[in-house]
PDB file of N, CA and C in Angstrom:
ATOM      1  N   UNK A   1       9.798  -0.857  -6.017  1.00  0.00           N
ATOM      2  CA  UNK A   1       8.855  -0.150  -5.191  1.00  0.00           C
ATOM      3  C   UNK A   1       8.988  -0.659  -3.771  1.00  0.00           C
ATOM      4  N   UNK A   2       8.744  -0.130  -2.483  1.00  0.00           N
ATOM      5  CA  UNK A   2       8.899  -0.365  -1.399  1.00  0.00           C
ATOM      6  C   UNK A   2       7.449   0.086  -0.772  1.00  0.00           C
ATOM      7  N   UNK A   3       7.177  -0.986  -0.339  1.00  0.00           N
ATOM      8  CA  UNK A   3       5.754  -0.708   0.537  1.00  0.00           C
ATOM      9  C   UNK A   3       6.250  -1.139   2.247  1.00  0.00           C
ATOM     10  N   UNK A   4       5.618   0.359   2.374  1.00  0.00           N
ATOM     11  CA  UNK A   4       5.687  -0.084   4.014  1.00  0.00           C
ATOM     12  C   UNK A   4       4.647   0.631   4.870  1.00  0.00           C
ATOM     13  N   UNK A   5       3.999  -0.575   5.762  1.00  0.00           N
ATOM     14  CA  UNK A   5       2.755  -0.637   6.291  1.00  0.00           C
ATOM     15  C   UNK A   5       3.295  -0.450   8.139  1.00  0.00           C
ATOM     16  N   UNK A   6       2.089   0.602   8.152  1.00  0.00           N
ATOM     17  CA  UNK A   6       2.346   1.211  10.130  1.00  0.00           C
ATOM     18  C   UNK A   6       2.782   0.074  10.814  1.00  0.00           C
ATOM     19  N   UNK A   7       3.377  -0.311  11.760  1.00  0.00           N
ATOM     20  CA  UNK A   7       3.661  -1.280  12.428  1.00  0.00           C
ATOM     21  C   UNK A   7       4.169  -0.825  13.826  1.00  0.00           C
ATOM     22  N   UNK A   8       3.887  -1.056  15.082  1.00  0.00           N
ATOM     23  CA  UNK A   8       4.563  -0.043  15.834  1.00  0.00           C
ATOM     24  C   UNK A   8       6.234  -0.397  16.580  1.00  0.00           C
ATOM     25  N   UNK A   9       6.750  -1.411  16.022  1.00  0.00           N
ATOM     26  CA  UNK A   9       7.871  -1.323  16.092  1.00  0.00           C
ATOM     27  C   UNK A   9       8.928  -0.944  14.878  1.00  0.00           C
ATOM     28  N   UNK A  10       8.609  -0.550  13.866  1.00  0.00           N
ATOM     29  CA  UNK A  10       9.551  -0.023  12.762  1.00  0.00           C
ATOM     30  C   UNK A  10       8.391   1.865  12.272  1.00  0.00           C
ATOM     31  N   UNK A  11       9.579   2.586  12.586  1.00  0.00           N
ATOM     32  CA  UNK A  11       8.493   3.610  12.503  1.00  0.00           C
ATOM     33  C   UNK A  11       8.498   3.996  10.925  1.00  0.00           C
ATOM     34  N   UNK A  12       7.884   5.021  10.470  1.00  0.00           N
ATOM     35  CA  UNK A  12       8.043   5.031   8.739  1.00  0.00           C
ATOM     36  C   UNK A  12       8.807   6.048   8.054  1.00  0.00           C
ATOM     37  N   UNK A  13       9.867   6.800   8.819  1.00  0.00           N
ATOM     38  CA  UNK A  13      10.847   7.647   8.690  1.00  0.00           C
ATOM     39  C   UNK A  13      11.926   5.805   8.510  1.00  0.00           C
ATOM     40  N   UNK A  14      12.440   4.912   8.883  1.00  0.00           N
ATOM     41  CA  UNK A  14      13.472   4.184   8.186  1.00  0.00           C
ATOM     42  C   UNK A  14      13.073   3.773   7.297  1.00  0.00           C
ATOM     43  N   UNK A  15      11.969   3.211   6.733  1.00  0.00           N
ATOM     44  CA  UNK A  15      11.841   2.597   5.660  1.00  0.00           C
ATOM     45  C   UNK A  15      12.019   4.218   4.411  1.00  0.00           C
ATOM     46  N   UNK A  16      12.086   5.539   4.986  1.00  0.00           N
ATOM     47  CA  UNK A  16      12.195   6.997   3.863  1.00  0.00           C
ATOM     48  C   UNK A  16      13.337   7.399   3.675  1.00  0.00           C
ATOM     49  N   UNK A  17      14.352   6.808   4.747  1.00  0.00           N
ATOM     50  CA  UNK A  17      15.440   6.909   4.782  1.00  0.00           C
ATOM     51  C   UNK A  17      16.434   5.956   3.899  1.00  0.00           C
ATOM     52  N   UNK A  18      15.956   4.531   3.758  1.00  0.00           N
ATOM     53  CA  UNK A  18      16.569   4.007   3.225  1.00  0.00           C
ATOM     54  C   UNK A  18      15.814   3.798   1.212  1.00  0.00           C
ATOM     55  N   UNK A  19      14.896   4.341   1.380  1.00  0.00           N
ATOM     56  CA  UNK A  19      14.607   4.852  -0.185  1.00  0.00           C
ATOM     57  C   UNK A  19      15.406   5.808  -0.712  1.00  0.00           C
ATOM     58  N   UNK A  20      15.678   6.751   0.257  1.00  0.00           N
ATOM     59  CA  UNK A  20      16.097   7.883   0.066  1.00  0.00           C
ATOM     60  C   UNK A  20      17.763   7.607  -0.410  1.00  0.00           C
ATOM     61  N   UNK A  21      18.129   6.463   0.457  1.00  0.00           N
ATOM     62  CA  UNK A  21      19.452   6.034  -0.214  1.00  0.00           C
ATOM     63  C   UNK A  21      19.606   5.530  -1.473  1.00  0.00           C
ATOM     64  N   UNK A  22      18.275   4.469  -1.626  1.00  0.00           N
ATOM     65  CA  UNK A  22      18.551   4.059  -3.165  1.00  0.00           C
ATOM     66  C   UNK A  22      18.530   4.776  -3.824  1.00  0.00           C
ATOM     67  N   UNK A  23      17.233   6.151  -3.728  1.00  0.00           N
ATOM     68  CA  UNK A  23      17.343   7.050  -4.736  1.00  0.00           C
ATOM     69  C   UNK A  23      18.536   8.047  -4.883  1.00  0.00           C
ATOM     70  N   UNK A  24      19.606   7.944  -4.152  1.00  0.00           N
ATOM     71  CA  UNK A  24      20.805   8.821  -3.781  1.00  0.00           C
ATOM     72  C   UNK A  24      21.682   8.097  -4.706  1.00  0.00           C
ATOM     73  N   UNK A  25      21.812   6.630  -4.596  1.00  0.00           N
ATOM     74  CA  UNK A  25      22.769   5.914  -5.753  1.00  0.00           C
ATOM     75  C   UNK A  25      22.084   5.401  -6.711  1.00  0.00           C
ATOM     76  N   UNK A  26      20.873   5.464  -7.302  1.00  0.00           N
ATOM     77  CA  UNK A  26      20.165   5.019  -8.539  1.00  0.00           C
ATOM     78  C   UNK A  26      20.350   6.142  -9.693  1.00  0.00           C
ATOM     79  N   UNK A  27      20.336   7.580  -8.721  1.00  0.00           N
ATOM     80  CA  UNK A  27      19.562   8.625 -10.136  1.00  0.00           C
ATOM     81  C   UNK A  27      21.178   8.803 -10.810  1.00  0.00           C
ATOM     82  N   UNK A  28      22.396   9.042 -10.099  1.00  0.00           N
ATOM     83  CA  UNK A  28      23.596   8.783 -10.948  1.00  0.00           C
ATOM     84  C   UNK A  28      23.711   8.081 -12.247  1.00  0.00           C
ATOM     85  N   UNK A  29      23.660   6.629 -11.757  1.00  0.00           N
ATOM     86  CA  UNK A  29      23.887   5.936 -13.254  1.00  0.00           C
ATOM     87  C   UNK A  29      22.202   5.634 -14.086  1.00  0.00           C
ATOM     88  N   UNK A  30      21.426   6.009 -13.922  1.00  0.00           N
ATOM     89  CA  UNK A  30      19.843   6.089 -14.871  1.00  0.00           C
ATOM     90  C   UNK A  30      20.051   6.192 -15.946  1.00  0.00           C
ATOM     91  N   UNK A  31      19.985   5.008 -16.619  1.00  0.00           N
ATOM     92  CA  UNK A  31      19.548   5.029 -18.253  1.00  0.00           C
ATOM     93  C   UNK A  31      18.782   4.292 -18.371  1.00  0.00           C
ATOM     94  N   UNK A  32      17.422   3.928 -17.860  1.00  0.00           N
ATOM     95  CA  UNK A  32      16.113   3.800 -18.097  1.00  0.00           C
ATOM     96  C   UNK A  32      15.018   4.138 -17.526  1.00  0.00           C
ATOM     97  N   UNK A  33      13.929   4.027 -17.789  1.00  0.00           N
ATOM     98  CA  UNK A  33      12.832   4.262 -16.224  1.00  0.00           C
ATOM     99  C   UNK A  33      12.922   3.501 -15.157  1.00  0.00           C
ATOM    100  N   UNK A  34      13.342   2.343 -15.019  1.00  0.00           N
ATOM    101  CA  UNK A  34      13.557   1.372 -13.920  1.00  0.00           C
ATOM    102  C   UNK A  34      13.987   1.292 -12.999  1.00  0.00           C
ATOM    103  N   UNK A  35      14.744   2.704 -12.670  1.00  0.00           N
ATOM    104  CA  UNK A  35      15.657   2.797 -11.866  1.00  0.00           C
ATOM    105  C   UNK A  35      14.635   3.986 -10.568  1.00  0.00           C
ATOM    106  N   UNK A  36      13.192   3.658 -10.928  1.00  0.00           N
ATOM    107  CA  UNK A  36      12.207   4.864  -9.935  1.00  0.00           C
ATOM    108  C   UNK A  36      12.419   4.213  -8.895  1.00  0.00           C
ATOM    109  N   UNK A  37      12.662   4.865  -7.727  1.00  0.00           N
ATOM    110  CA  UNK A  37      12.192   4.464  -6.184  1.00  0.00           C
ATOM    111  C   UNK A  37      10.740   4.735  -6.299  1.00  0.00           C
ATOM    112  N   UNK A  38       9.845   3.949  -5.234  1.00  0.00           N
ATOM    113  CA  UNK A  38       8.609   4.577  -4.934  1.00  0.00           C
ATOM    114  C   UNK A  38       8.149   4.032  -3.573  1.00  0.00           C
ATOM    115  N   UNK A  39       8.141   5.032  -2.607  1.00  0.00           N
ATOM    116  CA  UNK A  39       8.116   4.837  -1.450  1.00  0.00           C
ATOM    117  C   UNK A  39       6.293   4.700  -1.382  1.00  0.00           C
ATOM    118  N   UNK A  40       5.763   3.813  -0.846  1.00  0.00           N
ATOM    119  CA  UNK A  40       4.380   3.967  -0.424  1.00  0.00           C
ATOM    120  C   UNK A  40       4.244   3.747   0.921  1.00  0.00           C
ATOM    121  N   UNK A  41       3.294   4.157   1.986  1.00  0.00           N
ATOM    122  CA  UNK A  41       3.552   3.785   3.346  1.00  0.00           C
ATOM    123  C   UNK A  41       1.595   4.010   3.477  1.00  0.00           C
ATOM    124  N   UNK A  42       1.718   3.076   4.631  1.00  0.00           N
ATOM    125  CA  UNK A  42      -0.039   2.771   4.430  1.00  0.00           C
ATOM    126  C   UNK A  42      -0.259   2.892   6.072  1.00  0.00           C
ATOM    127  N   UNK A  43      -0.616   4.517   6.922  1.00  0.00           N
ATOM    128  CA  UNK A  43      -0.515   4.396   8.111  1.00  0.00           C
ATOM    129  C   UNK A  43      -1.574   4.055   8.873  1.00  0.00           C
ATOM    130  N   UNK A  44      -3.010   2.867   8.441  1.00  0.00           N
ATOM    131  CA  UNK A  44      -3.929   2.334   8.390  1.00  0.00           C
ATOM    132  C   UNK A  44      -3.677   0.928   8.433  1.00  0.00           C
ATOM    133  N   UNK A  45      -2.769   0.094   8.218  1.00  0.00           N
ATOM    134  CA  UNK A  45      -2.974  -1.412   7.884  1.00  0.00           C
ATOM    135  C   UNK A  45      -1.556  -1.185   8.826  1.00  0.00           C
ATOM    136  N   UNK A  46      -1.698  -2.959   8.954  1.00  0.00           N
ATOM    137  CA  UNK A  46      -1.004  -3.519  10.595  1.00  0.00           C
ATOM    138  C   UNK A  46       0.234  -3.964   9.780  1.00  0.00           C
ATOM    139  N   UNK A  47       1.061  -4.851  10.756  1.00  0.00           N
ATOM    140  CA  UNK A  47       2.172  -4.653  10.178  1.00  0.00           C
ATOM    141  C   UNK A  47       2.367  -6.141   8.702  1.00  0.00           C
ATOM    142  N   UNK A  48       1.648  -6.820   8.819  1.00  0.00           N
ATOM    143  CA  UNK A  48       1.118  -7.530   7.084  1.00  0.00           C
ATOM    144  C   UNK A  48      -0.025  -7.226   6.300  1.00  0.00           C
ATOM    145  N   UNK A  49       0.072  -6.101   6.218  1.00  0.00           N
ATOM    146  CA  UNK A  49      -0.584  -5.643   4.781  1.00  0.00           C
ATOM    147  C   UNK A  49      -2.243  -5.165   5.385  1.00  0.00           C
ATOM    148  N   UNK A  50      -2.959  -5.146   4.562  1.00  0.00           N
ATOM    149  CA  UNK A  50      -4.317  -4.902   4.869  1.00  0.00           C
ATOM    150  C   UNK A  50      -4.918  -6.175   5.509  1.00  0.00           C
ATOM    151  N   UNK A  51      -5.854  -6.322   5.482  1.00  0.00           N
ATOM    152  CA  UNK A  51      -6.419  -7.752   6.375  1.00  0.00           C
ATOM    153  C   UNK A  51      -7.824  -7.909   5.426  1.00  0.00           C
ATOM    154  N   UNK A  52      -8.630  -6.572   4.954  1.00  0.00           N
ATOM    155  CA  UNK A  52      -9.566  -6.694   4.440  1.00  0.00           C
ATOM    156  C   UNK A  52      -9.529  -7.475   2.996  1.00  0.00           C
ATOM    157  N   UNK A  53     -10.021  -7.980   2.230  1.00  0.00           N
ATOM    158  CA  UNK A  53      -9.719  -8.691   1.500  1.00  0.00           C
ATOM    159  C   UNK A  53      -9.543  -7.595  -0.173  1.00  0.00           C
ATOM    160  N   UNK A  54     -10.777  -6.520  -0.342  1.00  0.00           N
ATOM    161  CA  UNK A  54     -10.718  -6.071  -1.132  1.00  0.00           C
ATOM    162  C   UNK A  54      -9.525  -4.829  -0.863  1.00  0.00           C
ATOM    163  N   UNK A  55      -9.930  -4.889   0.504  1.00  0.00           N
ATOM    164  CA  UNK A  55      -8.550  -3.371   0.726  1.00  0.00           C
ATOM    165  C   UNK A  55      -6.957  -4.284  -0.384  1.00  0.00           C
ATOM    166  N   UNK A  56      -6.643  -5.976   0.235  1.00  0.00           N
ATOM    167  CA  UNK A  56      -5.604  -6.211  -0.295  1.00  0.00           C
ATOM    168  C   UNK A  56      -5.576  -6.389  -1.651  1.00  0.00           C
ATOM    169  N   UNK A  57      -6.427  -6.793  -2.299  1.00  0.00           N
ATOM    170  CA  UNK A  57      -6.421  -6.601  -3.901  1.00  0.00           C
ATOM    171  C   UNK A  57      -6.031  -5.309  -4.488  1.00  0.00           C
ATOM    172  N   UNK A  58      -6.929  -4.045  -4.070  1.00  0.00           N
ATOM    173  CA  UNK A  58      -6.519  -2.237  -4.303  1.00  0.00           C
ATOM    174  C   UNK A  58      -5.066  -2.445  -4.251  1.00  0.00           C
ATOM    175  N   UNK A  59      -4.107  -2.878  -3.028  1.00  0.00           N
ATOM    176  CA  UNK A  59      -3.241  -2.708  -2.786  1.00  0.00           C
ATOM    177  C   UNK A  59      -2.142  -3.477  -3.816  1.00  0.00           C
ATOM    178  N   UNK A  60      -2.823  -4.948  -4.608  1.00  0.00           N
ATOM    179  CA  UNK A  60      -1.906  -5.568  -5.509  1.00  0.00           C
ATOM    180  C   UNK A  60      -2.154  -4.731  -6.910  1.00  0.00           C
ATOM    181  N   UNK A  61      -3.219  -3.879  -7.225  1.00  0.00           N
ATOM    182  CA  UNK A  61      -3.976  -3.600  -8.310  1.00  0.00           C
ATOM    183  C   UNK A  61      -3.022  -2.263  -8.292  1.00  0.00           C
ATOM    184  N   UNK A  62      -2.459  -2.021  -7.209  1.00  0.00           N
ATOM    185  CA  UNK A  62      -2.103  -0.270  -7.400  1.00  0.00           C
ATOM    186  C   UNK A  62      -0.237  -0.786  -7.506  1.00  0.00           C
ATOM    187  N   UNK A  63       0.202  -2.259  -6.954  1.00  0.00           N
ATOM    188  CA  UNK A  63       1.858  -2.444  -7.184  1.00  0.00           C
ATOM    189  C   UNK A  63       1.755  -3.022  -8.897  1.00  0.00           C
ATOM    190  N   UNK A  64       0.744  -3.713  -8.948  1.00  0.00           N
ATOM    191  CA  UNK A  64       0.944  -4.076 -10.647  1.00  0.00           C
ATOM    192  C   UNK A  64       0.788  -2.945 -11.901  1.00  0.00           C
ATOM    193  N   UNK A  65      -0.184  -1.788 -11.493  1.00  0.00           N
ATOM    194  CA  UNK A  65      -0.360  -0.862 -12.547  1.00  0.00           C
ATOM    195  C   UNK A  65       1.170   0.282 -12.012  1.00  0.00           C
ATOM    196  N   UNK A  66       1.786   0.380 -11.117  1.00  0.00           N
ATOM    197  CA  UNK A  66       3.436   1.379 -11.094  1.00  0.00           C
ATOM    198  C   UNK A  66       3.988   0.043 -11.682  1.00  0.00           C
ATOM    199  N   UNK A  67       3.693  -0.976 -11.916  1.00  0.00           N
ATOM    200  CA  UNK A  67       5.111  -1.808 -12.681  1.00  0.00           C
ATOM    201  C   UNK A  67       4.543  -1.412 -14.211  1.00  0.00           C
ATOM    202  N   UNK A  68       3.243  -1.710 -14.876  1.00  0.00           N
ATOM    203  CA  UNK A  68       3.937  -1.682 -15.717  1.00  0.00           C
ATOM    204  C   UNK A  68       3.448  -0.232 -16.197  1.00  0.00           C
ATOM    205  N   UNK A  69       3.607   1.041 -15.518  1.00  0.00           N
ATOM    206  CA  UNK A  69       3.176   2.402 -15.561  1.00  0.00           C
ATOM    207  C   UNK A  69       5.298   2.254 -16.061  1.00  0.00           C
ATOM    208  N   UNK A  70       6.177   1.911 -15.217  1.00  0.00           N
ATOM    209  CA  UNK A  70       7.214   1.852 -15.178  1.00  0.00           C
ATOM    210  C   UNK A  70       7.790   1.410 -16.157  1.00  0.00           C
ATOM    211  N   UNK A  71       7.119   0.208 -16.691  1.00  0.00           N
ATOM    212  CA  UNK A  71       7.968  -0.478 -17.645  1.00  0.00           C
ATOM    213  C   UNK A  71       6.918  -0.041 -19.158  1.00  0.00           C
ATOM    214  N   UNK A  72       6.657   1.182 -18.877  1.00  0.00           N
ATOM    215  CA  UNK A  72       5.788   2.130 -20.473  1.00  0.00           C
ATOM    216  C   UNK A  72       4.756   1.237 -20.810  1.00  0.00           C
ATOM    217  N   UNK A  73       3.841   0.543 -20.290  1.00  0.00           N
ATOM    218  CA  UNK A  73       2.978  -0.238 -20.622  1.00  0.00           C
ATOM    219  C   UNK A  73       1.618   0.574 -20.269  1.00  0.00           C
ATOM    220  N   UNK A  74       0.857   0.478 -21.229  1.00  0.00           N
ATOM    221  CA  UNK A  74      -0.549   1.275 -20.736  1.00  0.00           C
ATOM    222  C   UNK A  74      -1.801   0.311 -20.764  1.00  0.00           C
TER     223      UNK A  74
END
């Protein structure tokens, strides 16, 4: 998964561009689920993450449930 947060020196078209590559050489050889890109971009939070404390938990609570959403775990 790739998280990328507004920052005003990296705009959020490169960080879509270079997903866009993995997902260009991942979906070829796929023989499992593991191989998902997932681009998230957060154009609200600075360039390390949220600052609020519960905003950053949401934000670990939402990368741990796509892992194991990914790895078929419910």
């Amino acid at each position: 998964m790739l998280s990328c947060v507004r920052s005003p020196r990296v705009q959020y078209w490169e960080p879509a561009k270079f997903a866009q590559q993995l997902r260009a050489n991942a979906l070829p050889r796929r023989t499992s689920g593991l191989e998902q890109v997932l681009l998230k971009v957060d154009m609200t939070s600075g360039h390390f993450s949220a600052s609020d404390r519960y905003a950053n938990l949401k934000e670990e609570a939402f990368t741990f449930s796509w892992a194991m959403a990914a790895l078929g775990m419910k």
